[in-house]
Protein backbone atom coordinates (compact mmCIF):
# COMPACT_ATOMS: atom_id res chain seq x y z
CA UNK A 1 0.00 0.00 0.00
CA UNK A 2 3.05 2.23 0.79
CA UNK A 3 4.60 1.56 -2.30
CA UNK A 4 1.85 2.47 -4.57
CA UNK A 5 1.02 5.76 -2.60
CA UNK A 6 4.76 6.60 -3.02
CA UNK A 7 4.43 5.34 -7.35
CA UNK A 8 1.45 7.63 -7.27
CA UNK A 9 3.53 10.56 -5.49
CA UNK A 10 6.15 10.32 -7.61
CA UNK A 11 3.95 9.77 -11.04
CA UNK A 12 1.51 12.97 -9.83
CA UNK A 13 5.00 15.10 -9.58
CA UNK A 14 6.32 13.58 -12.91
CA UNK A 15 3.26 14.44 -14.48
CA UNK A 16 3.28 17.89 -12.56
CA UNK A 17 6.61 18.69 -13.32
CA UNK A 18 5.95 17.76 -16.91
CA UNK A 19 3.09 20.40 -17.62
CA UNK A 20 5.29 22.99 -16.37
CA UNK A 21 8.06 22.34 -18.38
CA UNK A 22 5.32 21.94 -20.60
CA UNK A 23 3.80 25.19 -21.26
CA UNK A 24 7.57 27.38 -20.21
CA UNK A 25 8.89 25.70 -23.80
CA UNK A 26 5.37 26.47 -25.52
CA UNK A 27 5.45 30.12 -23.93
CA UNK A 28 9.14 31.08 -24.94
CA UNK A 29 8.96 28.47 -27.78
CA UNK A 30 9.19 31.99 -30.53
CA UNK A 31 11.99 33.97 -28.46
CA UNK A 32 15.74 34.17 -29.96
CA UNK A 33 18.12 33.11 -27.44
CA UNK A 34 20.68 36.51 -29.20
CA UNK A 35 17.64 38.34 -28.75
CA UNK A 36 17.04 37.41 -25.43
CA UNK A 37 20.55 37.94 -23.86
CA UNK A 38 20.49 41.38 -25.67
CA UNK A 39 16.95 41.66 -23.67
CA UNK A 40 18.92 40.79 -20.51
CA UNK A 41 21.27 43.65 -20.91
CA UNK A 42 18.62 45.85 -20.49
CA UNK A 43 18.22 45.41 -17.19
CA UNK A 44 19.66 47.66 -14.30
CA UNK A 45 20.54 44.83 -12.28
CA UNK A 46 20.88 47.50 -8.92
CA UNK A 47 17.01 47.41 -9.08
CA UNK A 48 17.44 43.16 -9.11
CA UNK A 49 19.98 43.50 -6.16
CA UNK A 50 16.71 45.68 -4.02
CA UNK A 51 14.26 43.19 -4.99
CA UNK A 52 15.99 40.42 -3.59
CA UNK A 53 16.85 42.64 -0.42
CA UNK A 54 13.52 42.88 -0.02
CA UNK A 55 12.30 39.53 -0.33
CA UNK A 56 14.69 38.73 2.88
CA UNK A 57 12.81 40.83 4.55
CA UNK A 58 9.94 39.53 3.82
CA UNK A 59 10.70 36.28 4.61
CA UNK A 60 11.57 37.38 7.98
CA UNK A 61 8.38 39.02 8.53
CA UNK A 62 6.24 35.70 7.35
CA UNK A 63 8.58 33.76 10.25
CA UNK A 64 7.49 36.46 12.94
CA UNK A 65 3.46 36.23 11.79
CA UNK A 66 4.04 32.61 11.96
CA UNK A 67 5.88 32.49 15.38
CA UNK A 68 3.10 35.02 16.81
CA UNK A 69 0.63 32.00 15.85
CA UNK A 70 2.71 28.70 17.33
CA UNK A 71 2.88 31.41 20.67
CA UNK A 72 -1.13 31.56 20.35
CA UNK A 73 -1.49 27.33 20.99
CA UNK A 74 1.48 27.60 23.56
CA UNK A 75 4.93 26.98 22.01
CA UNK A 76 7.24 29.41 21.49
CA UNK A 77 10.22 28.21 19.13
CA UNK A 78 13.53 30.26 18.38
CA UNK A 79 12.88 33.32 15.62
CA UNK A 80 16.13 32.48 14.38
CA UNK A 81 14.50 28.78 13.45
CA UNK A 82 11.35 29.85 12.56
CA UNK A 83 13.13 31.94 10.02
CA UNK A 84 15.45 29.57 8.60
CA UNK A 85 12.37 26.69 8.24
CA UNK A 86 10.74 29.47 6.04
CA UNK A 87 13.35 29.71 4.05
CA UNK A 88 14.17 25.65 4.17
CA UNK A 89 10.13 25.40 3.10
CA UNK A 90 10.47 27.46 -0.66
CA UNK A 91 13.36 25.50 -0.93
CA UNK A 92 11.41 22.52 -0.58
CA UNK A 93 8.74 23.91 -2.51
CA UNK A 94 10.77 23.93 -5.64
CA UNK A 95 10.93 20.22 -5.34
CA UNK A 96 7.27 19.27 -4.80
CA UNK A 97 4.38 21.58 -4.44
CA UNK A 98 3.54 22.56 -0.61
CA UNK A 99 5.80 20.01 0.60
CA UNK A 100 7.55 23.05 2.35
CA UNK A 101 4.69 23.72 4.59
CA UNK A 102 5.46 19.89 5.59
CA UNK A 103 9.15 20.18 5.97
CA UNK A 104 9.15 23.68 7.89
CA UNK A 105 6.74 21.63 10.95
CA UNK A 106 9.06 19.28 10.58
CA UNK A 107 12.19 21.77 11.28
CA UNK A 108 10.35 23.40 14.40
CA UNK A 109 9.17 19.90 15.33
CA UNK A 110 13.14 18.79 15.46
CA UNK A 111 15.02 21.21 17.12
CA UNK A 112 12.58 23.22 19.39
CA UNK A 113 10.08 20.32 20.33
CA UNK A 114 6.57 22.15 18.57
CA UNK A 115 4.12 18.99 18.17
CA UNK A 116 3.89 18.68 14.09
CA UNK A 117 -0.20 18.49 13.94
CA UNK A 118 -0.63 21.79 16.32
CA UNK A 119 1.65 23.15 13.93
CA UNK A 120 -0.61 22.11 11.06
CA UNK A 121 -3.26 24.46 12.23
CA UNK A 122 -1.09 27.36 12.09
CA UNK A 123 -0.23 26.82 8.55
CA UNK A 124 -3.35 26.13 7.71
CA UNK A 125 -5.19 29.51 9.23
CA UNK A 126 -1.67 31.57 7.62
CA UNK A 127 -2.44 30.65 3.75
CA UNK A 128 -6.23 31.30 4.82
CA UNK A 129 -5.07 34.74 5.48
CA UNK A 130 -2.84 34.95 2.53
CA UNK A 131 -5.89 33.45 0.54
CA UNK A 132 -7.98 36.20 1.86
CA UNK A 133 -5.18 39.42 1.36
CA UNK A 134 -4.56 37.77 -2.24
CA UNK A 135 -8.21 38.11 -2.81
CA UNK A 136 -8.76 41.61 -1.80
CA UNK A 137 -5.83 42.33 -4.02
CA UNK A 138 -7.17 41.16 -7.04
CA UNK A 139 -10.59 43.09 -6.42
CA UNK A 140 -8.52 45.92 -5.57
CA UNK A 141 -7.37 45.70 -9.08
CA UNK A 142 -10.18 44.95 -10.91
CA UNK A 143 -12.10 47.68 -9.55
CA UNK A 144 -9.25 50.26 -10.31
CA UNK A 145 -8.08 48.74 -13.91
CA UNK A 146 -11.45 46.98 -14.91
CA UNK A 147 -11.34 48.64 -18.32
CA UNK A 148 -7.56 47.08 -19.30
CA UNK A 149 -8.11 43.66 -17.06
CA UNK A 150 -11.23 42.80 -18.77
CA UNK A 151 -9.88 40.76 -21.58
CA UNK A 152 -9.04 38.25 -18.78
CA UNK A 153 -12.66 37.65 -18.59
CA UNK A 154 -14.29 38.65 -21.39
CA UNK A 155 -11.38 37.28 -24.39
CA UNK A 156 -11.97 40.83 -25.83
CA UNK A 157 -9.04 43.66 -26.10
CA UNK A 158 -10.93 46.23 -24.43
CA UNK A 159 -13.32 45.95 -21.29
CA UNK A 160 -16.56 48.12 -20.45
CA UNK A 161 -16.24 51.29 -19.23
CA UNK A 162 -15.69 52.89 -16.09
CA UNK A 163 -14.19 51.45 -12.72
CA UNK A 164 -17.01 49.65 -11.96
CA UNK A 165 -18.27 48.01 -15.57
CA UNK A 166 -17.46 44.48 -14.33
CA UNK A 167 -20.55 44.88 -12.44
CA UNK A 168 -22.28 45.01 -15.40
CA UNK A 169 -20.34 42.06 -17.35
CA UNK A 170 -21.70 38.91 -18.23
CA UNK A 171 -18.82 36.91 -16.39
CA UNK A 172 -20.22 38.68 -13.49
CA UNK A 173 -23.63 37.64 -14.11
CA UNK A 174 -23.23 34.26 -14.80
CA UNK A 175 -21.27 34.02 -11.47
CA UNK A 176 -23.67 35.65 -9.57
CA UNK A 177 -26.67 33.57 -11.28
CA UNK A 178 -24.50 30.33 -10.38
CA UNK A 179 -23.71 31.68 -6.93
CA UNK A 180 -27.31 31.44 -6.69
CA UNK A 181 -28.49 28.23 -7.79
CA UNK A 182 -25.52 26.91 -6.05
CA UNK A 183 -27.24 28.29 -2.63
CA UNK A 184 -30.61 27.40 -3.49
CA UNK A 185 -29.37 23.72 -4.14
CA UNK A 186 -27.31 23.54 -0.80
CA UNK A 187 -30.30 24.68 0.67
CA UNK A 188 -33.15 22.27 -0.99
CA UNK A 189 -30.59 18.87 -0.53
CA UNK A 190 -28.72 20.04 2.68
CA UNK A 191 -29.68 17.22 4.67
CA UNK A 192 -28.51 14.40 2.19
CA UNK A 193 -25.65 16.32 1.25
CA UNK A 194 -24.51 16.70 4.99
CA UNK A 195 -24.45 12.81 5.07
CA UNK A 196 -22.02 12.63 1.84
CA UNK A 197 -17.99 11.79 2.32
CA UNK A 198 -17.47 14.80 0.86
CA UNK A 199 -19.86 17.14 2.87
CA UNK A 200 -18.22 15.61 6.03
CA UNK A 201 -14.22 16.16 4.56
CA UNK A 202 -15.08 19.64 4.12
CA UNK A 203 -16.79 19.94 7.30
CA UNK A 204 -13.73 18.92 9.18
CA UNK A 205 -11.87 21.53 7.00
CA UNK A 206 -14.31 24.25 8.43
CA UNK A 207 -13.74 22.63 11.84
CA UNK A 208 -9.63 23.47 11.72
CA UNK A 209 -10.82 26.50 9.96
CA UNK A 210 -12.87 28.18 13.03
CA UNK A 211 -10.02 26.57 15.51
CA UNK A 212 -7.59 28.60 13.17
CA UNK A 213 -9.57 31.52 13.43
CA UNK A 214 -9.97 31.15 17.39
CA UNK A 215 -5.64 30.74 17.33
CA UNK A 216 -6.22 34.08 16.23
CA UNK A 217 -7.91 35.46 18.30
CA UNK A 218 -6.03 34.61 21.36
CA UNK A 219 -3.06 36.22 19.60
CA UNK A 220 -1.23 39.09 22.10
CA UNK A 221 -1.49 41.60 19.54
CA UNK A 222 -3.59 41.29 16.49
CA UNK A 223 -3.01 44.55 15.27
CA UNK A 224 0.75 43.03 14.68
CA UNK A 225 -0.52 40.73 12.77
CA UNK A 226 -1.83 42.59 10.51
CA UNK A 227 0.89 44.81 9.73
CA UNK A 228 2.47 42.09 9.39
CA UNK A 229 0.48 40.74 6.51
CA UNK A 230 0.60 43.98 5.44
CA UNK A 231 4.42 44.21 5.00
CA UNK A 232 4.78 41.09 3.82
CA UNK A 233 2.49 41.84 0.64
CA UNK A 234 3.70 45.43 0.72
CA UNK A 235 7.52 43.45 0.37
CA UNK A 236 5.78 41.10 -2.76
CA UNK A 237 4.92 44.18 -4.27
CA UNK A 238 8.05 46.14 -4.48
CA UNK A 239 10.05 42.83 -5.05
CA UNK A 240 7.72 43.11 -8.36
CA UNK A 241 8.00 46.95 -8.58
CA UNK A 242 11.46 46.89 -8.30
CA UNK A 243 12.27 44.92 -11.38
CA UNK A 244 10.10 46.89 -13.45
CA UNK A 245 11.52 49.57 -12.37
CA UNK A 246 15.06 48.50 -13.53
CA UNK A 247 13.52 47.29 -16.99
CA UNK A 248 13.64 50.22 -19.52
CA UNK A 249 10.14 49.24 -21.81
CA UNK A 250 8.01 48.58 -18.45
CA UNK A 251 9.75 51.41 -16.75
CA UNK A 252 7.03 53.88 -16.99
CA UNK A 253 4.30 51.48 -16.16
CA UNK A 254 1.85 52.91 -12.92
CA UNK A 255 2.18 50.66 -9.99
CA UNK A 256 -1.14 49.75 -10.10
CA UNK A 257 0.06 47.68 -13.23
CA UNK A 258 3.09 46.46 -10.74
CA UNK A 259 -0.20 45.39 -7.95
CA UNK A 260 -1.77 43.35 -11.31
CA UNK A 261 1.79 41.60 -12.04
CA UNK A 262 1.83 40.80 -8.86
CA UNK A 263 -1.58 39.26 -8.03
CA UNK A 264 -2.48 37.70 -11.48
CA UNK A 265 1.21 35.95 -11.20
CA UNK A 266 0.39 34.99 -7.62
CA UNK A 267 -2.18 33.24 -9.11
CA UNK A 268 0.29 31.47 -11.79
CA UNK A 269 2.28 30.98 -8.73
CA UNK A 270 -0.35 28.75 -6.01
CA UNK A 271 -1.20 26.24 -9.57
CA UNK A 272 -0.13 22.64 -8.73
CA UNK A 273 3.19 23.01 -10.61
CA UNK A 274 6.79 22.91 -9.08
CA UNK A 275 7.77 27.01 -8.28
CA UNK A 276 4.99 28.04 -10.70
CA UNK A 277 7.20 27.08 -14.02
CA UNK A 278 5.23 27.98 -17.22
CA UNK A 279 1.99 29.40 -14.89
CA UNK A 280 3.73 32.10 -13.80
CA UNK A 281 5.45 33.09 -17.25
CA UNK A 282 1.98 32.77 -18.70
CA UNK A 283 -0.33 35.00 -16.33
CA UNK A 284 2.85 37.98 -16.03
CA UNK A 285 3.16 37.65 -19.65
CA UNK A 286 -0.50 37.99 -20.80
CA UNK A 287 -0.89 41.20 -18.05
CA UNK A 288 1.61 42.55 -19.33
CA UNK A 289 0.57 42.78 -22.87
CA UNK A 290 -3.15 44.20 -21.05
CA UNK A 291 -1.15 47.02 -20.12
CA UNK A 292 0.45 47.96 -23.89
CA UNK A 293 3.91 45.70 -23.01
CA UNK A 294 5.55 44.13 -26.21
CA UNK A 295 5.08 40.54 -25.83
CA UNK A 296 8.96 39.74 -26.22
CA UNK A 297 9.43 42.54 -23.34
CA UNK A 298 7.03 40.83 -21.25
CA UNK A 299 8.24 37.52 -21.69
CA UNK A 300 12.16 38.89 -20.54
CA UNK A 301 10.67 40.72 -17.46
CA UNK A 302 8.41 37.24 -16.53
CA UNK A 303 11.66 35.16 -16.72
CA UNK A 304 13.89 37.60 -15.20
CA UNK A 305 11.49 38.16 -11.94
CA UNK A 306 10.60 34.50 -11.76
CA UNK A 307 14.29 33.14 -12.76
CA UNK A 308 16.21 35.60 -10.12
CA UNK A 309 13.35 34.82 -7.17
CA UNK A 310 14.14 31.20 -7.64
CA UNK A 311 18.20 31.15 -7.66
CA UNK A 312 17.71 33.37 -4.73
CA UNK A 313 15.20 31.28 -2.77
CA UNK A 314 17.00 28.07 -3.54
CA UNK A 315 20.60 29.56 -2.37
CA UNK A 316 19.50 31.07 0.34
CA UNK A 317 17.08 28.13 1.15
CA UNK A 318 20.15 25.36 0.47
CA UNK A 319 22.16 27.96 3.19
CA UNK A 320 19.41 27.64 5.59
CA UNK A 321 19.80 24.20 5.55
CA UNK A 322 23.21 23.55 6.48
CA UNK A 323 22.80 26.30 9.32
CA UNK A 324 20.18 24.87 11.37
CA UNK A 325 22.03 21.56 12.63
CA UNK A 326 25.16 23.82 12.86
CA UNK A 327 22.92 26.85 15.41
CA UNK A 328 21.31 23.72 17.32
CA UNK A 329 24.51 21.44 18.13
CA UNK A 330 23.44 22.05 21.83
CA UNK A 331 20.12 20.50 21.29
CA UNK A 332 21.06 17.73 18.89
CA UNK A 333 23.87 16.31 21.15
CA UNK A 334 20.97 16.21 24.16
């Protein structure tokens, strides 16, 4: 039984791995490699340099939010671990999706004695919150850019008018008459479908959901967490910002363009596909384009913010690594 689940692992990250690779080829399948070092060159790497600054910080501030919720249920590990397990998790990440939010329990679980299922929660309720802040990011842009976003939805070149049009778009109406129905079913069938495997899974997801949301609210200082999340997406977005900053043709762009690059490729990002390879080029690329970007200049800045994030994360995360058993010798040789 062990064997097959590990054949299926393995095949489901094969198969993974395989789209990605996939649709990165199909993307850049028309781009000149001469054409595409000259792109390079273009670049003031300075701006690169900031961006990556930034994501350390960043990184730093997701292992404080994190810590603030393992203090919540009791524990209270080392920052300095807690920070190096977030860095150990993206590495891990890159290997097999969300198998970092496995391995980083496992790091706190090893050298400062957190129970690996309490931590579970706390990772569970932190990407609800990220969930959520992604969310009101991308409505945040839609209202605001509706007209050049639209195309998204509606396969057009140009969306209604005004900040509000979506309102009026049929995407939004056939959600909203969906949304509906969907309701009105739940409602009807609620008692059967409360019975179902699947009514009871996702009833034990709402379960660790509301415990979550209680973890929060025994937290010391909730406002902190907040700013926290703040920062941290304020970080994502000038870690974006900054490289289009130091990229001549997107140079001029408003950074309300730099909010859309970096929620529609958060989206590329969370797909079932190792670091986001080919997803992430795509949904960059295509806003890009929304917002008057060559396609061959969108397709350098996707690769260059995607491919410098992911040398970063995987140095820093290989360096993270090798430092924890070295900063815990005391409590290994116990």
């Amino acid at each position: 039984m062990k064997k097959r689940k590990l054949l299926l692992d393995v095949f489901k990250y094969l198969i993974f791995f395989g789209i990605g690779i996939g649709l990165f080829i199909w993307i850049y399948r028309n781009q000149n490699i001469d054409n595409l070092w000259h792109d390079l060159s273009k670049f003031h790497y300075g701006w690169i340099i900031a961006s990556l600054g930034v994501a350390v910080i960043s990184h730093f501030l997701r292992a404080v939010r994190w810590r603030m919720l393992i203090e919540s249920i009791g524990y209270k590990p080392k920052l300095t671990n807690t920070f190096l397990s977030i860095l150990v998790m993206y590495l891990a990440n890159y290997g097999f999706p969300r198998l970092g939010e496995v391995t980083r329990c496992g790091i706190l679980k090893k050298y400062d004695g957190v129970p690996f299922t309490s931590q579970l929660g706390t990772v569970f309720i932190e990407r609800v919150v990220d969930f959520i802040f992604l969310l009101l990011i991308l409505i945040a842009v839609l209202f605001v850019d509706w007209n050049v976003l639209a195309s998204y939805f509606s396969g057009s070149d140009s969306g209604g008018s005004g900040k509000y049009a979506f309102l009026q778009s049929g995407i939004f109406r056939a959600l909203f008459l969906a949304a509906v129905l969907v309701l009105v079913t739940l409602l009807i069938f609620r008692k059967r479908l409360l019975k179902t495997k699947l009514a009871q899974k996702i009833m034990g997801y709402a379960h660790k959901f509301l415990h979550g949301l209680k973890s929060v609210m025994h937290l010391k200082n909730p406002l902190l967490f907040a700013l926290l999340t703040f920062g941290i997406y304020g970080c994502y977005f000038l870690m974006t910002w900054f490289v289009m900053i130091g990229f001549a043709p997107t140079h001029d762009l408003s950074p309300m363009a730099g909010l859309a690059v970096l929620a529609l490729g958060s989206v590329g990002m969370v797909m079932p596909v190792q670091g986001g390879i080919g997803t992430y080029h795509g949904f960059v690329t295509y806003t890009l384009t929304l917002y008057g970007i060559a396609e061959s200049d969108a397709l350098v800045l996707a690769l260059v913010l995607h491919g410098s994030t992911t040398i970063f994360l995987i140095l820093i995360g290989a360096t993270a690594l090798g430092l924890l058993p070295i900063l815990n010798r005391k409590r290994a040789s116990v």
